[in-house]
Protein backbone atom coordinates (compact mmCIF):
# COMPACT_ATOMS: atom_id res chain seq x y z
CA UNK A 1 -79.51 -18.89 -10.03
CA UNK A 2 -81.68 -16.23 -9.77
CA UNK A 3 -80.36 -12.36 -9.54
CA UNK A 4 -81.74 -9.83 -7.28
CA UNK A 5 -81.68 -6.59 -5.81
CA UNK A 6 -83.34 -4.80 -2.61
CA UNK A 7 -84.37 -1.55 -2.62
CA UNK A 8 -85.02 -0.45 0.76
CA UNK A 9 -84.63 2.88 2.69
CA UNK A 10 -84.05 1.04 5.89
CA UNK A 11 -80.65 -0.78 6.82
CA UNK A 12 -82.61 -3.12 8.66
CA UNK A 13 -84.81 -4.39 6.04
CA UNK A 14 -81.73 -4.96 3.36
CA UNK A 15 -79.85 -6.83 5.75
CA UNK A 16 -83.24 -9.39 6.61
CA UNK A 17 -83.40 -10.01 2.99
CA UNK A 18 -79.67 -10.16 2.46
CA UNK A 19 -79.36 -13.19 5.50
CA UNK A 20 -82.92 -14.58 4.17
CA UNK A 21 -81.29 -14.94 0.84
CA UNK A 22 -78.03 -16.20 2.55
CA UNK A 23 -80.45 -19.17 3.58
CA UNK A 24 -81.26 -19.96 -0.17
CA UNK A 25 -78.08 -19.77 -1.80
CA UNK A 26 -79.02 -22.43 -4.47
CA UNK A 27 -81.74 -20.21 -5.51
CA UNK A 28 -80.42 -16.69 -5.13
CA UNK A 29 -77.61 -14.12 -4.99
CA UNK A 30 -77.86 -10.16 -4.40
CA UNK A 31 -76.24 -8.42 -6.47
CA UNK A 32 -76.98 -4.80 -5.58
CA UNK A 33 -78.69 -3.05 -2.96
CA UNK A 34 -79.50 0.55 -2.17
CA UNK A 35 -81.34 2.80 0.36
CA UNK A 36 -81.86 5.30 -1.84
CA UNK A 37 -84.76 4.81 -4.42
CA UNK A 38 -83.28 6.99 -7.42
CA UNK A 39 -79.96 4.75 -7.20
CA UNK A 40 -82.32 1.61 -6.89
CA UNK A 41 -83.55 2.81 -10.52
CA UNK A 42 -79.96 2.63 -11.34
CA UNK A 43 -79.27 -0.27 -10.01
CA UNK A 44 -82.25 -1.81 -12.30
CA UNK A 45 -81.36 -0.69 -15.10
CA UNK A 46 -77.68 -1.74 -15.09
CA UNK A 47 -78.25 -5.22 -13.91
CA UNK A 48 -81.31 -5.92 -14.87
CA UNK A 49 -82.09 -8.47 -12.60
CA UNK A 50 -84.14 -11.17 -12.34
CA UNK A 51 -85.91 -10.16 -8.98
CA UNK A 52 -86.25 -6.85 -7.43
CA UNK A 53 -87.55 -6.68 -3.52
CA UNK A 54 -88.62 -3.52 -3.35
CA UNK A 55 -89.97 -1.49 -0.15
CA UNK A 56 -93.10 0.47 -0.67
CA UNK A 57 -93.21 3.65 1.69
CA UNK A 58 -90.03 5.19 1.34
CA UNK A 59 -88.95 9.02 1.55
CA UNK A 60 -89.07 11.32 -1.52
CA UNK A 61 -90.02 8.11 -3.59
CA UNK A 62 -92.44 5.82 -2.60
CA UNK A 63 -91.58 1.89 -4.34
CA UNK A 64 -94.88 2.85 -6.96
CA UNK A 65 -93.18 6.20 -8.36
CA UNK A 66 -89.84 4.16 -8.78
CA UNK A 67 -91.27 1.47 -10.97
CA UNK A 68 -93.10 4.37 -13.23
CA UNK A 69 -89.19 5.79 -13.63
CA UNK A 70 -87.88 2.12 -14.81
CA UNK A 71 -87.11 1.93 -18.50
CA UNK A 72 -86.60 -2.34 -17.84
CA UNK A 73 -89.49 -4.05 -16.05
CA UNK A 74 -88.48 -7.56 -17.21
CA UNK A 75 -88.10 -8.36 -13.61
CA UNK A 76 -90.47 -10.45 -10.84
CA UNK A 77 -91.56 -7.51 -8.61
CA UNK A 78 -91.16 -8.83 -4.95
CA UNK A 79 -93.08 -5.60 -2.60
CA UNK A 80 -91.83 -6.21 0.96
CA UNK A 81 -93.75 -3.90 3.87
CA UNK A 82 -95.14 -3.55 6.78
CA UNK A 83 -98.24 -1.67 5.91
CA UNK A 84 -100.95 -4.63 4.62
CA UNK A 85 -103.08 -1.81 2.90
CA UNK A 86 -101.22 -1.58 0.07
CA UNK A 87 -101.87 -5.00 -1.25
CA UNK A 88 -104.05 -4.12 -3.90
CA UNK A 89 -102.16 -1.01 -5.45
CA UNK A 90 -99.58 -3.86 -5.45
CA UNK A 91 -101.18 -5.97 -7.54
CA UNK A 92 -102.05 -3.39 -9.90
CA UNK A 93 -98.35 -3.09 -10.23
CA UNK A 94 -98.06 -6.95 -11.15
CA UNK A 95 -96.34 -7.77 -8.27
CA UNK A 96 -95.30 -10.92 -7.90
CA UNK A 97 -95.60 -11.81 -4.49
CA UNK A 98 -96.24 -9.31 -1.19
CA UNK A 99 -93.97 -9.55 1.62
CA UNK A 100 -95.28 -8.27 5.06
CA UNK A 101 -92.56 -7.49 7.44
CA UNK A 102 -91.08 -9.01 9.42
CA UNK A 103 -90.77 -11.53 6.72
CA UNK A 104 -91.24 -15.23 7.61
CA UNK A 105 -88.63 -17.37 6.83
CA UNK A 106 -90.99 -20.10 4.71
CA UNK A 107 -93.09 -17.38 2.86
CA UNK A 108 -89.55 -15.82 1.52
CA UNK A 109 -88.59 -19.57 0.13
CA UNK A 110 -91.90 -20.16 -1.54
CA UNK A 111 -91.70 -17.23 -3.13
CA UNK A 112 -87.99 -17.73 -4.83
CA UNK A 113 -89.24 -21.33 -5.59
CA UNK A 114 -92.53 -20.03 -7.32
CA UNK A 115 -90.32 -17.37 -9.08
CA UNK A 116 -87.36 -20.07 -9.76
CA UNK A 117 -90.92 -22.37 -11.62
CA UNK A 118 -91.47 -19.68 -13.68
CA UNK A 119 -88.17 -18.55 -14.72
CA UNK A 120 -86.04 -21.83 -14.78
CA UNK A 121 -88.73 -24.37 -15.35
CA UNK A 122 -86.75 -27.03 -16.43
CA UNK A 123 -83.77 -26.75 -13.59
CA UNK A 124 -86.72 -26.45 -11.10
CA UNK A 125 -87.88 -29.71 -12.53
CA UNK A 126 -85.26 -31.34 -12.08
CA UNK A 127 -84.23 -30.17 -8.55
CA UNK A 128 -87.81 -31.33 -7.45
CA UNK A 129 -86.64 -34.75 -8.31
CA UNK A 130 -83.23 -34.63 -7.02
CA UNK A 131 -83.61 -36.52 -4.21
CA UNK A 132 -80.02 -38.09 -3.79
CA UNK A 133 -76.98 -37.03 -3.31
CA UNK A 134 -73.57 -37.81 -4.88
CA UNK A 135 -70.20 -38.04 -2.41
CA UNK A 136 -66.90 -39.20 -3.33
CA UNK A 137 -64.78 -41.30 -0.86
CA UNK A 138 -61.87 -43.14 -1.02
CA UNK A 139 -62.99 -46.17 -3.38
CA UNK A 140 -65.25 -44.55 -5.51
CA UNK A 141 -68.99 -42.51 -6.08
CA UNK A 142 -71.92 -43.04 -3.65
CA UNK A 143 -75.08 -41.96 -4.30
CA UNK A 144 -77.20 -41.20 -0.49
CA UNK A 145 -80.71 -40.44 -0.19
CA UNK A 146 -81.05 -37.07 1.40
CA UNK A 147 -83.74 -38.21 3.29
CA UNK A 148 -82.08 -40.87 5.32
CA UNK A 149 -78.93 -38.25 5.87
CA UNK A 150 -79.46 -37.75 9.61
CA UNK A 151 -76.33 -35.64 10.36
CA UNK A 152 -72.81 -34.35 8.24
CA UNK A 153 -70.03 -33.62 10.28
CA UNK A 154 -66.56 -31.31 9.18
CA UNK A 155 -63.35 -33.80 9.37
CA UNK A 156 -60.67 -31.20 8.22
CA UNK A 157 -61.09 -30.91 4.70
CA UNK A 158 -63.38 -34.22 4.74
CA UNK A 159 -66.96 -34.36 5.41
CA UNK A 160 -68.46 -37.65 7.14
CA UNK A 161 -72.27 -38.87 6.94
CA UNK A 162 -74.03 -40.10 9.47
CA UNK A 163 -76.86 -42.47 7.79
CA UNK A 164 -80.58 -43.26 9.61
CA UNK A 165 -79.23 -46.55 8.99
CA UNK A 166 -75.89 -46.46 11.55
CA UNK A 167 -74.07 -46.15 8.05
CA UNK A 168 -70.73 -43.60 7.92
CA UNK A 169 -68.98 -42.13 5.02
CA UNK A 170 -66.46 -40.04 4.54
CA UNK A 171 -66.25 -38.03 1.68
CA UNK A 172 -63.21 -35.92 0.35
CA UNK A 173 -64.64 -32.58 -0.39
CA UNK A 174 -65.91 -29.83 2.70
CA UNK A 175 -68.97 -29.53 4.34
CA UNK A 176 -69.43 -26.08 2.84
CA UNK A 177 -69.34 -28.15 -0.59
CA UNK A 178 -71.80 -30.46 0.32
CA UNK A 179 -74.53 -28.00 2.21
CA UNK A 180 -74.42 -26.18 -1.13
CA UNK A 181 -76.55 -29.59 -2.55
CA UNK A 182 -78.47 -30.26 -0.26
CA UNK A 183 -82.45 -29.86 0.25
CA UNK A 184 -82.17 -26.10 2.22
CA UNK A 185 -86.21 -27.12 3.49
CA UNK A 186 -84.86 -30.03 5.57
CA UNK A 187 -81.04 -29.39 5.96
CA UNK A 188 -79.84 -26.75 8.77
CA UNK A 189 -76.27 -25.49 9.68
CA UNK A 190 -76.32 -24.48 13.56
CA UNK A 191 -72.72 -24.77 14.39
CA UNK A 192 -69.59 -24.75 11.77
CA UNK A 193 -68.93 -27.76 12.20
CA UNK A 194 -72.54 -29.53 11.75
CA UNK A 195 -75.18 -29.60 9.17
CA UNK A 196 -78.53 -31.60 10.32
CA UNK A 197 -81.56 -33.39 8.98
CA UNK A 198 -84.31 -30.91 10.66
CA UNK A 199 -86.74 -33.95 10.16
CA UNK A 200 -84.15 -36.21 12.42
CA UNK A 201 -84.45 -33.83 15.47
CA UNK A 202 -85.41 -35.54 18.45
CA UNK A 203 -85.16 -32.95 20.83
CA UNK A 204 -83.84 -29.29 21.78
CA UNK A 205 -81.18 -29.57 24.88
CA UNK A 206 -80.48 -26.42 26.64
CA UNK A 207 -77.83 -27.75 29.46
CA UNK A 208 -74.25 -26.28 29.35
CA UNK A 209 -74.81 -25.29 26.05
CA UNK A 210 -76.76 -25.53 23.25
CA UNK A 211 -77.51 -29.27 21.30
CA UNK A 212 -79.78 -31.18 18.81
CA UNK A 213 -80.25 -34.76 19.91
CA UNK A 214 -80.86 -36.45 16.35
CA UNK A 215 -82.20 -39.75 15.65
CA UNK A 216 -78.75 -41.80 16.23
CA UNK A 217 -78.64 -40.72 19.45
CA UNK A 218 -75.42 -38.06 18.52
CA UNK A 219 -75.84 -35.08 20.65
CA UNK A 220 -74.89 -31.90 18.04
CA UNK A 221 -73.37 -28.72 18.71
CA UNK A 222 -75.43 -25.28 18.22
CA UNK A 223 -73.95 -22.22 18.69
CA UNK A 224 -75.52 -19.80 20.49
CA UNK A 225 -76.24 -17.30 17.52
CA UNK A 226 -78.06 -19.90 15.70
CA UNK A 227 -80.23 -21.00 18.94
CA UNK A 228 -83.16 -18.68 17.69
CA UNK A 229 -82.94 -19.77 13.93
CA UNK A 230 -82.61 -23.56 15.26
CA UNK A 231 -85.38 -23.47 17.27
CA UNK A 232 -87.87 -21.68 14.14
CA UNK A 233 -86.33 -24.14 11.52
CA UNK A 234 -88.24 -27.40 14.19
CA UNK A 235 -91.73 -25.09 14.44
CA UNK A 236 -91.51 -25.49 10.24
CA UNK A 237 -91.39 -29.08 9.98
């Protein structure tokens, strides 16, 4: 798991990265943030972190005269801006990647997967590979392809899988347990209740509500918040 801050002057831009991050749980967790850059250096230097997204124009400090204050630079410097004509002072900084805001979605996960290569080579090895899934039910251990999960639905404190092949389980741990596993690039959450194979998504139906009609013909629920996210989640597949 890798660690991160944001430094950012603007509330707006720590929350993106916060929910962004929210997305990849399996790959990161934000551990500090700050609006101010001379706590940011703080911040650095007490956790010493394995990422730091760090804004570039910012008042009385601009992201370059923060990283000439740091004592630790054993980090992967992640510049996220909106100003495109500061890419090359960035890479004279060795930044790792350069995020132009607003921030899409897929650049953000590329960029924690490159990072994740290069840090944790050998778990990133072996997520690449993990293609299946493990689920206990009632008689045992069964081991699913991810890839022919169309649809997991909450059952109280039991999750069931829907299978490309008409196949159910039911498995005795939560959903939030199970999304935790999953492949984030082809798994999506749009309701509490659901989590759905992107790549199964028939069609988008917007009549008395909000709904995902997958591959076996179930019809899922997707609340109204996540319409937006839903609907950018297809466009990536």
């Amino acid at each position: 798991m890798l660690r991160a801050i944001i430094i950012d002057d603007e509330e707006s831009g720590v929350e993106t990265i916060k929910i962004l991050a929210s997305r990849n749980q399996e790959l990161v967790k934000i551990v500090a943030s700050s609006r101010k850059p001379e706590q940011g250096i703080d911040l650095i230097e007490d956790y010493k972190p394995d990422i730091v997204f760090l804004d570039i124009s910012m008042p009385n400090m601009s992201g370059f005269e923060l990283l000439t204050k740091l004592k630790f630079r054993d980090f992967k410097l992640v510049f996220t801006t909106a100003h495109k004509e500061y890419a090359i002072e960035a890479i004279k900084n060795h930044a790792h990647d350069y995020l132009l805001k607003p921030i899409d979605t897929e650049d953000f996960r590329k960029c924690l997967e490159e990072i994740n290569t290069i840090i944790n080579p050998q778990t990133s090895a072996k997520k690449s590979l993990a293609a299946m899934i493990e689920i206990q039910v009632k008689d045992g251990i069964v081991y699913l392809k991810q890839k022919d999960i169309v649809r997991l639905e909450a059952s109280r404190s039991y999750t069931e899988f829907h299978m490309e092949n008409g196949m159910r389980h039911v498995a005795s741990r939560s959903l939030l347990e199970y999304e935790a596993k999953l492949d984030s690039k082809i798994f999506y959450r749009p309701h509490k209740s659901h989590i759905i194979n992107i790549r199964k998504v028939q069609k988008f139906v917007n009549h008395e509500g909000f709904f995902a009609l997958m591959s076996d013909g179930s019809m899922v629920d997707i609340s109204k918040g996540n319409k937006d996210v839903f609907l950018e989640r297809l466009k990536s597949i």
